[in-house]
N, C-alpha and C. Protein backbone atom coordinates (compact mmCIF):
# COMPACT_ATOMS: atom_id res chain seq x y z
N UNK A 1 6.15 17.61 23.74
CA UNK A 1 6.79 16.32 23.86
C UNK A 1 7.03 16.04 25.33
N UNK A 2 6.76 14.68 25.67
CA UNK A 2 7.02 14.49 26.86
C UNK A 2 7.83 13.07 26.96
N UNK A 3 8.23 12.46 28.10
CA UNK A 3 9.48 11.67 28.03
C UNK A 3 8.64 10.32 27.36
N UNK A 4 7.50 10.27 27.42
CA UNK A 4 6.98 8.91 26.72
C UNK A 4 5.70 9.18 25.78
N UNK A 5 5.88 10.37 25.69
CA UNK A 5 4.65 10.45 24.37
C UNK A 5 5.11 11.74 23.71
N UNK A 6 4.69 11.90 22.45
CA UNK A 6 5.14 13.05 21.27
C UNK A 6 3.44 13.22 21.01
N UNK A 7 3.64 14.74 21.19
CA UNK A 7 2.04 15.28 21.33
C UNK A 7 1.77 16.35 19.94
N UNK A 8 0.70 16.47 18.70
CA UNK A 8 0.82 17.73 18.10
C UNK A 8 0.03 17.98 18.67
N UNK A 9 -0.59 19.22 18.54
CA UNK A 9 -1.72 19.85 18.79
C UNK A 9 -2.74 19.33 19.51
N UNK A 10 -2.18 18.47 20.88
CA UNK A 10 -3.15 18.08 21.94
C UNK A 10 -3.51 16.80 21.81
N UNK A 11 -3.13 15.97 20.58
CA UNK A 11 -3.45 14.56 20.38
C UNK A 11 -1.89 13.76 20.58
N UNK A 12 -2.25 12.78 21.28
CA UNK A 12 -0.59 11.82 20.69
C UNK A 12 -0.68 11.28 19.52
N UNK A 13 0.35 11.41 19.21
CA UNK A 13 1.31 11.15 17.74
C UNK A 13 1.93 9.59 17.76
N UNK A 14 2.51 9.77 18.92
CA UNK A 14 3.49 8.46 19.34
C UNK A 14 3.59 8.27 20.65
N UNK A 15 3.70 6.99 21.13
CA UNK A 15 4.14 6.73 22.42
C UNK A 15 5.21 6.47 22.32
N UNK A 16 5.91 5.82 23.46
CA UNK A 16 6.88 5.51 23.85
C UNK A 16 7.66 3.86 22.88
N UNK A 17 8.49 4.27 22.17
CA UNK A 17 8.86 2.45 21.92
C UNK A 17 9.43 1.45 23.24
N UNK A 18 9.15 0.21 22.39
CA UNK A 18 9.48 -0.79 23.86
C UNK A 18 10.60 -0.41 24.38
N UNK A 19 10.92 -0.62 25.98
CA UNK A 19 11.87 -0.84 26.48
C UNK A 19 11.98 0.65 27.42
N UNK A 20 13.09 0.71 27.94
CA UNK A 20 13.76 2.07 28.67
C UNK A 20 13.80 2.44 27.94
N UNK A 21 13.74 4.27 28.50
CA UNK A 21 14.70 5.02 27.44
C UNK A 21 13.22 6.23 27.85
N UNK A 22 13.67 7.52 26.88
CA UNK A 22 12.75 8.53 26.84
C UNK A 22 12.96 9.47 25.09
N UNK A 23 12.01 10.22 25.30
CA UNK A 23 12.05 11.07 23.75
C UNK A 23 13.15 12.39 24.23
N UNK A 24 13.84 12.50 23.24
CA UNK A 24 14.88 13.74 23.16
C UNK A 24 14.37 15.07 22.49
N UNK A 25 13.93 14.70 21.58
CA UNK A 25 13.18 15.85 20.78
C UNK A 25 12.39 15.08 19.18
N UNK A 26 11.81 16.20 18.58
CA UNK A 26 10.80 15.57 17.29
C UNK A 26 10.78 16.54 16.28
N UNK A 27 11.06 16.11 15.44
CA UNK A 27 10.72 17.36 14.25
C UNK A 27 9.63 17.06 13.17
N UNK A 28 8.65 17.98 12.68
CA UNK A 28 8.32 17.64 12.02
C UNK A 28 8.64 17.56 10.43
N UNK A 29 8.38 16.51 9.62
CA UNK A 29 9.22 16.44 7.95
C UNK A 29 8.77 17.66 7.01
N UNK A 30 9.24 18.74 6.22
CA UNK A 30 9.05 19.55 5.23
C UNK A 30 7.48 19.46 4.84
N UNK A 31 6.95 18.48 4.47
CA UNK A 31 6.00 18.47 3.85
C UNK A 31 4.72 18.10 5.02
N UNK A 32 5.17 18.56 6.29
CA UNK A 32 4.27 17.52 7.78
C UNK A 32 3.44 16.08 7.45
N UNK A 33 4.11 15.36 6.84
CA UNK A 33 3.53 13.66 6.84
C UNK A 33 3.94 13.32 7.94
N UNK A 34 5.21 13.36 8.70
CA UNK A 34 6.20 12.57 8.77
C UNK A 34 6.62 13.50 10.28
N UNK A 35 7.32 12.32 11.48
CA UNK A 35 8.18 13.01 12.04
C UNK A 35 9.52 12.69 12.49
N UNK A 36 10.09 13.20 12.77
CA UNK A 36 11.41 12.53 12.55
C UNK A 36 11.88 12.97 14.44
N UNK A 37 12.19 11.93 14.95
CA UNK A 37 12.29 11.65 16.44
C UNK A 37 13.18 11.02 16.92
N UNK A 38 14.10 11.36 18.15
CA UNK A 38 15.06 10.68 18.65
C UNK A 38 14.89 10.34 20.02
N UNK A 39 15.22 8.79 19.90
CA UNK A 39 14.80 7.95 21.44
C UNK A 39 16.17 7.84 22.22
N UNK A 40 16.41 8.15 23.56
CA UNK A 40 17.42 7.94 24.13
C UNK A 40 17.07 6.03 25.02
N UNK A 41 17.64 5.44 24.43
CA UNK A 41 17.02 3.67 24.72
C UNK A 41 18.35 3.96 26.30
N UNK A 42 17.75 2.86 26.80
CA UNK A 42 18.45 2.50 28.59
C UNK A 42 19.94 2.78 27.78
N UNK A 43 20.70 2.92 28.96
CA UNK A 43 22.56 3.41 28.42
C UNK A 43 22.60 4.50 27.98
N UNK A 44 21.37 4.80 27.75
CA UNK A 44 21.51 5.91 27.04
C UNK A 44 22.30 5.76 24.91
N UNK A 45 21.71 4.92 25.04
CA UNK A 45 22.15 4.41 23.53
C UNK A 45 21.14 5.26 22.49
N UNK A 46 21.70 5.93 21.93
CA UNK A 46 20.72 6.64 20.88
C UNK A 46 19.85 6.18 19.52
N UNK A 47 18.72 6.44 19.49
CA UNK A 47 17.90 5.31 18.42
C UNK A 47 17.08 6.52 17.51
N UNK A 48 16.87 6.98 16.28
CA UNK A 48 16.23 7.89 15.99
C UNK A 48 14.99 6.89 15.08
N UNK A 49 13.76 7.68 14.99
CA UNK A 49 12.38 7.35 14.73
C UNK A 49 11.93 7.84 13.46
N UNK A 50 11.45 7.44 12.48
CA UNK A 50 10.36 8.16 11.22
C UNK A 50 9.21 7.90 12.29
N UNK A 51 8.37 8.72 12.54
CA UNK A 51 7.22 8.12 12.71
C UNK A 51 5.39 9.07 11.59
N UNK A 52 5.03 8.01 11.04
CA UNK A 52 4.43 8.27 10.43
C UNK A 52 2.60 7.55 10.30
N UNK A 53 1.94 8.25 10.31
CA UNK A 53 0.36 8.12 10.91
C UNK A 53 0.37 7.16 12.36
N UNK A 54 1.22 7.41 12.91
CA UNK A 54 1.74 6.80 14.58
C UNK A 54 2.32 5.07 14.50
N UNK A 55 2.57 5.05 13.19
CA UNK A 55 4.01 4.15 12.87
C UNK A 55 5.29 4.23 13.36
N UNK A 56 5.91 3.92 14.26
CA UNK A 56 7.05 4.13 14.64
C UNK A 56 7.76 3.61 13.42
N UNK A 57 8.90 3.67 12.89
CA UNK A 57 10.28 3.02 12.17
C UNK A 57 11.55 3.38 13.32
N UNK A 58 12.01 2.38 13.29
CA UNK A 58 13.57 2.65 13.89
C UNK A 58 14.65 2.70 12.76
N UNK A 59 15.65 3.63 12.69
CA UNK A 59 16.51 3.66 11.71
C UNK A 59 17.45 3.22 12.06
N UNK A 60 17.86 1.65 11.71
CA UNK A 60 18.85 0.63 12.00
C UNK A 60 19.03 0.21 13.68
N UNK A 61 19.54 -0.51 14.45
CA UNK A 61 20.07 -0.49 15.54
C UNK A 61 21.60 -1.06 15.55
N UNK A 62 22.30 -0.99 16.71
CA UNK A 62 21.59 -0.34 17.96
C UNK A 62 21.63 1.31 17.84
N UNK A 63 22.48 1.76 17.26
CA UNK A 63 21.91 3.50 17.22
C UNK A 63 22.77 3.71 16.23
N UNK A 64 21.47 5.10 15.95
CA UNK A 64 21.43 6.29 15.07
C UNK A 64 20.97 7.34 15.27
N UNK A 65 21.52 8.20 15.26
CA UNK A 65 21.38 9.86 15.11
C UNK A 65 20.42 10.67 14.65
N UNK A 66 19.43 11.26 15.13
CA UNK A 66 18.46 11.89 14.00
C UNK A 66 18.99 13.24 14.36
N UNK A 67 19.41 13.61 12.96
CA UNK A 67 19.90 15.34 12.33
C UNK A 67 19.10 16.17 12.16
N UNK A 68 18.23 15.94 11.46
CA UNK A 68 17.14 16.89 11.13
C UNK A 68 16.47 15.83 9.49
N UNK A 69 16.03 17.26 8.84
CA UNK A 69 15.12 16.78 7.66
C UNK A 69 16.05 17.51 6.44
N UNK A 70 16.26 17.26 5.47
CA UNK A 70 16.72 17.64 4.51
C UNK A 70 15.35 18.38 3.27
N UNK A 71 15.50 20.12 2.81
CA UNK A 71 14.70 20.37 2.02
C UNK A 71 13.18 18.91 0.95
N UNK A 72 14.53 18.34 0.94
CA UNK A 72 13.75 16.96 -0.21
C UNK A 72 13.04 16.52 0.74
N UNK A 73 12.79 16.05 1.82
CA UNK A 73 12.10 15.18 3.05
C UNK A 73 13.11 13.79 3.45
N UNK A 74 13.87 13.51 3.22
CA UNK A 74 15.16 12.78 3.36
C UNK A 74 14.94 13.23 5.13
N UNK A 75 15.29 12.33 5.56
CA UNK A 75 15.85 12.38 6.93
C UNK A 75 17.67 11.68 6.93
N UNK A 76 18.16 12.77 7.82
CA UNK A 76 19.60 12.87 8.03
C UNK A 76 19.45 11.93 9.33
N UNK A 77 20.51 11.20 9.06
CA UNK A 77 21.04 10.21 9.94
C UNK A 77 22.03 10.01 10.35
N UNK A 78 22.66 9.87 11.40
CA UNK A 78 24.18 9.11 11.92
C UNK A 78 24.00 8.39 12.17
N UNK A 79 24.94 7.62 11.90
CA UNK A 79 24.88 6.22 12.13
C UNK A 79 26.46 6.14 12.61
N UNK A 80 26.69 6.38 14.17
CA UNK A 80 28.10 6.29 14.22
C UNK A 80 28.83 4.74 14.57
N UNK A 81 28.40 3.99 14.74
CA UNK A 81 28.71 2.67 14.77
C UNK A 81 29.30 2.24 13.65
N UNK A 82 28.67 2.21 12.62
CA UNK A 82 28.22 1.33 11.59
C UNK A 82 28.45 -0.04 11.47
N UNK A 83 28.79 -1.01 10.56
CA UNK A 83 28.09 -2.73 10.91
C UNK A 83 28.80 -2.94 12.27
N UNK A 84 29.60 -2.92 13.06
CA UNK A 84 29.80 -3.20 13.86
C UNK A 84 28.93 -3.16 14.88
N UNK A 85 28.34 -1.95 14.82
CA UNK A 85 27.42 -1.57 15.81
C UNK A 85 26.13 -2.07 16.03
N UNK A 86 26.06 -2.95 14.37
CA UNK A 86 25.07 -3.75 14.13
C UNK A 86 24.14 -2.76 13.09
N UNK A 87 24.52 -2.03 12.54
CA UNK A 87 23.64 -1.34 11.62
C UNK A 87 23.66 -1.94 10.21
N UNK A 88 23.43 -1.43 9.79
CA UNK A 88 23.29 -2.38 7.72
C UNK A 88 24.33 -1.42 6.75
N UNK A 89 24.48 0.11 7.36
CA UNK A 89 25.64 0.99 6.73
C UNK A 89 26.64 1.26 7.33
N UNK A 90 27.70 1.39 6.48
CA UNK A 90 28.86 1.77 7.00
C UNK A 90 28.67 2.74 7.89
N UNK A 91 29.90 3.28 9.01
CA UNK A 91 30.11 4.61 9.47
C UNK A 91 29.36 6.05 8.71
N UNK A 92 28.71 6.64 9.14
CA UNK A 92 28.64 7.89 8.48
C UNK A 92 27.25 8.32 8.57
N UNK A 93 27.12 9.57 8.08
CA UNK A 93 26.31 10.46 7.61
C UNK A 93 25.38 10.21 6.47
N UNK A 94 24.00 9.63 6.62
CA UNK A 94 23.22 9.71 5.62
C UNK A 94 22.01 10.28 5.43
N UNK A 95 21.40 10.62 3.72
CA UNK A 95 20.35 10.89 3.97
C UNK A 95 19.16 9.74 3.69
N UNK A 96 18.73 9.86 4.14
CA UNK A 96 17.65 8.21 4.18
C UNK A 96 16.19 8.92 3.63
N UNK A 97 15.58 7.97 2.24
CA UNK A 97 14.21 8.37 1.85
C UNK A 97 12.74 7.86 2.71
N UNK A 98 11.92 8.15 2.72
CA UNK A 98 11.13 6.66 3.03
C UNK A 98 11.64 5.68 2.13
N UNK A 99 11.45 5.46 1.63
CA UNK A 99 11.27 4.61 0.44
C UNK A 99 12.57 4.28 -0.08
N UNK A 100 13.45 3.13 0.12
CA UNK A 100 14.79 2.70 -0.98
C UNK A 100 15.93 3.01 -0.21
N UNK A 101 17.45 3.36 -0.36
CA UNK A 101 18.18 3.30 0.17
C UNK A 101 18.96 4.14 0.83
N UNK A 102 19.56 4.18 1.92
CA UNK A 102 19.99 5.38 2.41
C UNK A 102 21.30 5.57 1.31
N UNK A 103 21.74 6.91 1.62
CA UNK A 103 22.18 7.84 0.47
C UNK A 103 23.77 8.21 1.55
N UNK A 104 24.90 7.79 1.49
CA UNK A 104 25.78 8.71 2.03
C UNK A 104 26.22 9.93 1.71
N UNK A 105 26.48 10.21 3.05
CA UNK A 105 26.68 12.08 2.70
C UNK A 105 27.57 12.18 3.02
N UNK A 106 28.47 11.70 4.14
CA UNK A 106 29.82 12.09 4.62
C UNK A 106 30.47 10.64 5.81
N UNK A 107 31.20 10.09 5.26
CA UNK A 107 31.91 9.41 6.18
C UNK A 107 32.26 10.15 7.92
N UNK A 108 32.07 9.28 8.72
CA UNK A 108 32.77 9.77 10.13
C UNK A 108 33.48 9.50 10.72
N UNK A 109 34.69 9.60 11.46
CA UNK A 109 35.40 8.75 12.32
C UNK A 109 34.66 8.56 13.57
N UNK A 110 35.45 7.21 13.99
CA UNK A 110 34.97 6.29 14.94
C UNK A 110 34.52 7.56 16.03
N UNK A 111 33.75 7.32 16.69
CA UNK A 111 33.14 7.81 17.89
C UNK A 111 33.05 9.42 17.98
N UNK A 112 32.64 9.65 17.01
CA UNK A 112 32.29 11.09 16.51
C UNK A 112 30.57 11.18 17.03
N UNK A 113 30.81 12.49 16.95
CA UNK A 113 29.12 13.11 17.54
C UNK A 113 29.06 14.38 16.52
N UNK A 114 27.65 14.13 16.39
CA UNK A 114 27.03 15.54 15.64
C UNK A 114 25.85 15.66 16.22
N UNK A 115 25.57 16.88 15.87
CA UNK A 115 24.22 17.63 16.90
C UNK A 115 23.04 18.02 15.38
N UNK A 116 22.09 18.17 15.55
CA UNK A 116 20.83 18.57 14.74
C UNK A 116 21.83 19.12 13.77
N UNK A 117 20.97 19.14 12.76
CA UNK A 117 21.12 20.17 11.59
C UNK A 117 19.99 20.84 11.55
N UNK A 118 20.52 22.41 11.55
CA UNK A 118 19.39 23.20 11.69
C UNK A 118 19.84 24.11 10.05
N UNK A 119 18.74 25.04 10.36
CA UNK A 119 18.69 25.70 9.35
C UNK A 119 17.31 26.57 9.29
């Protein structure tokens, strides 16, 4: 990974989305379709990525958290803003499918930080 492109195995995956900002890190999803990527946008405002056959998705703005991947392929999300921040979910912790609606997992207080979920 480099600050404007996400590389596997010698090919790019993804470039850079519009605007400032650089890649933080990338994981790939349980089943490798999928990767799950976090953009640090100008301010340093945090934006996390599905990106899939070099589809970017942004998960809500202005930011969200990418956690990791959940066994199921769910991608974990923060969303510490929430509508205020301009997102579509409340405050909190979700797990998000491709497909349908994100799933809460844990409410957060205001201006809380969480780091990867590893495992």
């Amino acid at each position: 990974m480099c600050a404007q492109t996400i590389r596997s195995g010698g090919r790019i995956v993804a470039n850079a989305p519009r605007g400032i900002g650089h890649w933080v890190w990338a994981e790939r999803s349980p089943s490798g379709d999928a990767i799950l990527a976090q953009w640090s946008a100008e301010c340093e405002v945090p934006i996390a990525y599905r990106i899939r056959r070099g589809v970017l998705t942004a998960y809500g703005s202005p930011e969200s958290v990418a956690l990791g991947w959940l066994p199921s392929g769910e991608a974990l999300i923060h969303y510490p803003s929430g509508p205020c921040g301009g997102s579509q979910v409340g405050r909190g912790i979700y797990a998000v499918p491709q497909k349908g609606s994100p799933r809460l997992i844990r409410r957060t207080p205001r201006l809380a930080q969480y780091l990867m979920w590893g495992g």
